[in-house]
C-alpha atoms as a PDB file:
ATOM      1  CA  UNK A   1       0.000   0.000   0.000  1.00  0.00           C
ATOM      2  CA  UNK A   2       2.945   2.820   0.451  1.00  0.00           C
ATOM      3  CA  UNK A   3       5.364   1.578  -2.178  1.00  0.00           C
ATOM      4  CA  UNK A   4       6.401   4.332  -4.018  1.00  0.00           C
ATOM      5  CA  UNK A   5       4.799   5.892  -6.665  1.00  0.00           C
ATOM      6  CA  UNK A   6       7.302   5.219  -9.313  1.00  0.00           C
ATOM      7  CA  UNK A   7       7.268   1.505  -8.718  1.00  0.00           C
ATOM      8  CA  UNK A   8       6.262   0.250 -12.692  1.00  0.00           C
ATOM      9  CA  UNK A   9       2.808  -1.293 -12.706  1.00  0.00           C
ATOM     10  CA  UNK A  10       4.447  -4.907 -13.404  1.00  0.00           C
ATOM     11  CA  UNK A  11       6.668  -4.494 -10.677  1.00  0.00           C
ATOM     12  CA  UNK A  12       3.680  -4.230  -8.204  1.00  0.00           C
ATOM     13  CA  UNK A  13       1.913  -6.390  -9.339  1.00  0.00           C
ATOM     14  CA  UNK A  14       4.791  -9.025  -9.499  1.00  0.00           C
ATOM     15  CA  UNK A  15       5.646  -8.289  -5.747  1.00  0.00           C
ATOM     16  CA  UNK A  16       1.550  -8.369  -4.487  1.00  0.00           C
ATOM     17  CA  UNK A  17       1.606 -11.576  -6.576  1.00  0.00           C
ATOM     18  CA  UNK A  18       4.742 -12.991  -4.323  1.00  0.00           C
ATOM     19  CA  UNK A  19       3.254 -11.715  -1.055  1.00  0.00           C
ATOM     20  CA  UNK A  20       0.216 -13.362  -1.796  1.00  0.00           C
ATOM     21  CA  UNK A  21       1.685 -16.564  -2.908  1.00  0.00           C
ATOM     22  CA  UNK A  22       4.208 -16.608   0.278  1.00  0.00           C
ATOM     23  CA  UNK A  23       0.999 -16.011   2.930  1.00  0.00           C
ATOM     24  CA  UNK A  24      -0.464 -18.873   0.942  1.00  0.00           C
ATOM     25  CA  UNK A  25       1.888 -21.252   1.128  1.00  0.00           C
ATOM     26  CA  UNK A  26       2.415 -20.740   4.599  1.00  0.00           C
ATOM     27  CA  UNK A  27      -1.355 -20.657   5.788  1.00  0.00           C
ATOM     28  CA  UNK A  28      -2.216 -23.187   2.871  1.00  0.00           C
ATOM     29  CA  UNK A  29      -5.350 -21.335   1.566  1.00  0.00           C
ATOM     30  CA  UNK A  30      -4.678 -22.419  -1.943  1.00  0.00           C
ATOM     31  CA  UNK A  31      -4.930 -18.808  -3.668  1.00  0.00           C
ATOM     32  CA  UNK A  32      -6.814 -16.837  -1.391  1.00  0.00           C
ATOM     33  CA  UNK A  33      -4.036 -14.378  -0.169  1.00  0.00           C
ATOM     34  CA  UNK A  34      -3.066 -14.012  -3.931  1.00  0.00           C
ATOM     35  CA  UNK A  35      -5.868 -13.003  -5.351  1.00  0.00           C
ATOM     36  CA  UNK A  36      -6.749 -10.378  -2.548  1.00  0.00           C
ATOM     37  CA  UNK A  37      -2.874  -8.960  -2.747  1.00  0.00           C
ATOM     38  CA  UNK A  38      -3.446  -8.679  -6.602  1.00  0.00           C
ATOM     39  CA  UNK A  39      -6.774  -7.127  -5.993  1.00  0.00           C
ATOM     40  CA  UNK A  40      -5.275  -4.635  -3.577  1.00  0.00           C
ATOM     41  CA  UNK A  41      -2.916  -3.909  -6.538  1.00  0.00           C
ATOM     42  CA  UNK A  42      -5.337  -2.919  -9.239  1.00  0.00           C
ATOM     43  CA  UNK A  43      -6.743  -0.740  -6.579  1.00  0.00           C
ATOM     44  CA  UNK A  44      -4.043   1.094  -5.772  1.00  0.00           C
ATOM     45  CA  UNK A  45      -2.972   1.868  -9.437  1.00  0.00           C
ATOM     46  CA  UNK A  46      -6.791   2.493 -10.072  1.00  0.00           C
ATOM     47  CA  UNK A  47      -6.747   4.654  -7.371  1.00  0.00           C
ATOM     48  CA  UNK A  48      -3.984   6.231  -8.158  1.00  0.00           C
ATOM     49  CA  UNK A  49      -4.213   6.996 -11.623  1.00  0.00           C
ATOM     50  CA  UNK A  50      -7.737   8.776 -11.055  1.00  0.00           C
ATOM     51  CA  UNK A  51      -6.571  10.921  -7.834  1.00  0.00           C
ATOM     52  CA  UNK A  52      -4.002  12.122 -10.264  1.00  0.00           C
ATOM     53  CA  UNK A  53      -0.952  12.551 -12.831  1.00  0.00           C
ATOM     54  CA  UNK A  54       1.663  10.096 -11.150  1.00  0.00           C
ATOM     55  CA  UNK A  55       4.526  11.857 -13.884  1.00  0.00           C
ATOM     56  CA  UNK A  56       3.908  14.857 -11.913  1.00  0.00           C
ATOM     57  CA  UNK A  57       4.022  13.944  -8.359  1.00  0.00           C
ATOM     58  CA  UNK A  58       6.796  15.798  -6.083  1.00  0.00           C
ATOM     59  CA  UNK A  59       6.232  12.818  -3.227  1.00  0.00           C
ATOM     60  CA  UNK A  60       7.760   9.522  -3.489  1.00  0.00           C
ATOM     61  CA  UNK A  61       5.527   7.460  -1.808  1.00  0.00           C
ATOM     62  CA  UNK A  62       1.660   7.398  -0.465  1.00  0.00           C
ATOM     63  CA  UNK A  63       1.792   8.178   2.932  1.00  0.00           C
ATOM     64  CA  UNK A  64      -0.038  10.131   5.729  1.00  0.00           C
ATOM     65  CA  UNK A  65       2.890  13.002   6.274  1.00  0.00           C
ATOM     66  CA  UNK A  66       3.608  13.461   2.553  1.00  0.00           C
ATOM     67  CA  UNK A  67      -0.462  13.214   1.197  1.00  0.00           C
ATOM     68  CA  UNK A  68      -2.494  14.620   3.776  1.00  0.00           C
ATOM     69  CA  UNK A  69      -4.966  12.850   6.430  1.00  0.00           C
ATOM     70  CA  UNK A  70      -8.376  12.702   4.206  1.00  0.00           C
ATOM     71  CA  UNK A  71      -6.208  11.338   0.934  1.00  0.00           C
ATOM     72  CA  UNK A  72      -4.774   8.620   2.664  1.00  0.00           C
ATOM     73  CA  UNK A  73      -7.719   7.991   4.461  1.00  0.00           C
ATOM     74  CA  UNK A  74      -9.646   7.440   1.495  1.00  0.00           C
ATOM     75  CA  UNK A  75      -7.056   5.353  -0.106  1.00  0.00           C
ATOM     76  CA  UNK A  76      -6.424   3.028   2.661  1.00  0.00           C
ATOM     77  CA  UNK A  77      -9.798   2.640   3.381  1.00  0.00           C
ATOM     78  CA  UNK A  78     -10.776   1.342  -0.138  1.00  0.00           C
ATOM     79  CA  UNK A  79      -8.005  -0.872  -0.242  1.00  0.00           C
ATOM     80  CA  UNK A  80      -8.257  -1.855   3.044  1.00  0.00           C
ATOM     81  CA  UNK A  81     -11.707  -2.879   1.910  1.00  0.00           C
ATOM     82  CA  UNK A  82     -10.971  -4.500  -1.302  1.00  0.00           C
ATOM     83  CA  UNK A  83      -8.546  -6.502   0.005  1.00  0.00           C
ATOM     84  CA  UNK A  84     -10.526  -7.715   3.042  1.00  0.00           C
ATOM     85  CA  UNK A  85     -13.728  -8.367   1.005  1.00  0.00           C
ATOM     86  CA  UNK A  86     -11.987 -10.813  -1.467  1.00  0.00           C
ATOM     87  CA  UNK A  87      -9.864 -12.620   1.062  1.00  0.00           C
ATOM     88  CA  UNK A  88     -13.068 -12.879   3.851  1.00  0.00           C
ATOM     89  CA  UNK A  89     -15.527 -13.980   0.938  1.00  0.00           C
ATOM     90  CA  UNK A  90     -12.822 -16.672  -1.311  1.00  0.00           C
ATOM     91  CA  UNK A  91     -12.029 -17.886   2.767  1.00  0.00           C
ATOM     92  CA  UNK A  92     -15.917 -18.616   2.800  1.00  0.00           C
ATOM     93  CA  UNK A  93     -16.517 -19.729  -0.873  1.00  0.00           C
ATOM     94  CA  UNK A  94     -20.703 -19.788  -0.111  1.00  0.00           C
ATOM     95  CA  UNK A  95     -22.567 -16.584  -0.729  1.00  0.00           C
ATOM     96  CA  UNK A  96     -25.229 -18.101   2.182  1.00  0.00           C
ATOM     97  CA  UNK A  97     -23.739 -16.390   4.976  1.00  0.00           C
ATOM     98  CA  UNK A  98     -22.655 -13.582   3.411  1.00  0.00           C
ATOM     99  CA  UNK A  99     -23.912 -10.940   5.784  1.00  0.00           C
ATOM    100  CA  UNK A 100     -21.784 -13.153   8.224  1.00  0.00           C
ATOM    101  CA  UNK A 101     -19.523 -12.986   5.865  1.00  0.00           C
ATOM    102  CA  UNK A 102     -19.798  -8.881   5.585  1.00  0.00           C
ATOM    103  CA  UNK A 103     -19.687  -8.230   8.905  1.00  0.00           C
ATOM    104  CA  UNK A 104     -16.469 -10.128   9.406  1.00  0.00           C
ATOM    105  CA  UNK A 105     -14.953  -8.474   6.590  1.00  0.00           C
ATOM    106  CA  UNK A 106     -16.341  -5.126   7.418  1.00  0.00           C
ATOM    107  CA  UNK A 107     -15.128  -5.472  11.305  1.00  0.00           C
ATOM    108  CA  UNK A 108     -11.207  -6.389  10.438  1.00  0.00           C
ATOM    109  CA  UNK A 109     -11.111  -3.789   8.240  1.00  0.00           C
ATOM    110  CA  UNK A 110     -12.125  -1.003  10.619  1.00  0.00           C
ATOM    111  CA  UNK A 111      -9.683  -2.380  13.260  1.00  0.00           C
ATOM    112  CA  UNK A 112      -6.751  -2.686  10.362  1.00  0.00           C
ATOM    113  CA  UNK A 113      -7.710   0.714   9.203  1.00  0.00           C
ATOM    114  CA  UNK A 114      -7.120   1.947  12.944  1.00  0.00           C
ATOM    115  CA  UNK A 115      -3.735  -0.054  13.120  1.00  0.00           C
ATOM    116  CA  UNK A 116      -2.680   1.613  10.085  1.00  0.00           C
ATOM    117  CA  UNK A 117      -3.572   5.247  10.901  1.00  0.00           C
ATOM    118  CA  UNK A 118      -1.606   4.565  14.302  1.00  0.00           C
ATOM    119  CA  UNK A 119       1.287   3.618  12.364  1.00  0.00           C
ATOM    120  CA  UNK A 120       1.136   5.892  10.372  1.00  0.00           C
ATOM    121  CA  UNK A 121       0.560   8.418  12.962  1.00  0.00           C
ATOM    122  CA  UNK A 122       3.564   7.486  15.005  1.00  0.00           C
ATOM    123  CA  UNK A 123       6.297   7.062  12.140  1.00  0.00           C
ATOM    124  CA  UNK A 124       5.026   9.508   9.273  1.00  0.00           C
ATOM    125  CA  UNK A 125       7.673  12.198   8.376  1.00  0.00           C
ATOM    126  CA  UNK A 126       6.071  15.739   8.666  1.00  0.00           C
ATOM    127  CA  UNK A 127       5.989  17.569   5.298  1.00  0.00           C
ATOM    128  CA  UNK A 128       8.553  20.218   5.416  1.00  0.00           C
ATOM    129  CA  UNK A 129       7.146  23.267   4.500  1.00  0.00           C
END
């Protein structure tokens, strides 16, 4: 989620793809940690491309001190989301409890949001201005 912004779109996608495949192979889910990595990818170059020009951008990487509170907010809570949706609903595989499902999903990602704001809080380098 905060590699830089110059990383090549392969690249990422390469790396999510061998984080993915490295939780899986140690939790033995059999693709479920891939495919929500790689989904958390095409969000964050989705994401990215829309907020803006990434040629033009001064900052080298998508955090809290160098993009601003509601930016990053935004952008960690929809891939925060994203991420926790496919890996919550591919970990059930039956759409029968899937307000069980939702709420599970729903409730990990408010707590990782909060884990990641702290972080983020704690370690972010003020922009010098």
């Amino acid at each position: 989620m905060v590699l830089p912004f110059g990383i090549p779109n392969i690249l990422l996608f390469l790396l999510a793809f061998g984080t993915g495949l490295t939780l899986d192979a140690f939790y033995d889910t059999l693709g479920v940690h891939t495919s929500a990595c790689v989904a958390l990818a095409l969000v964050r170059v989705l994401f990215i491309s829309v907020s803006f020009n990434r040629d033009a951008i001064d900052e080298p990487e998508p955090s809290l001190g160098n993009m601003g509170f509601k930016w990053f907010s935004v952008y960690a809570i929809l891939c925060i989301i994203v991420h926790h949706l496919v890996v919550f609903f591919l970990e059930a595989f039956k759409l029968d409890e899937a307000g069980y499902t939702l709420g599970r999903a729903l409730l990990s990602a408010v707590f990782s949001l909060f884990v990641i704001l702290l972080v983020e809080f704690i370690f972010h380098n003020r922009k010098a201005n």
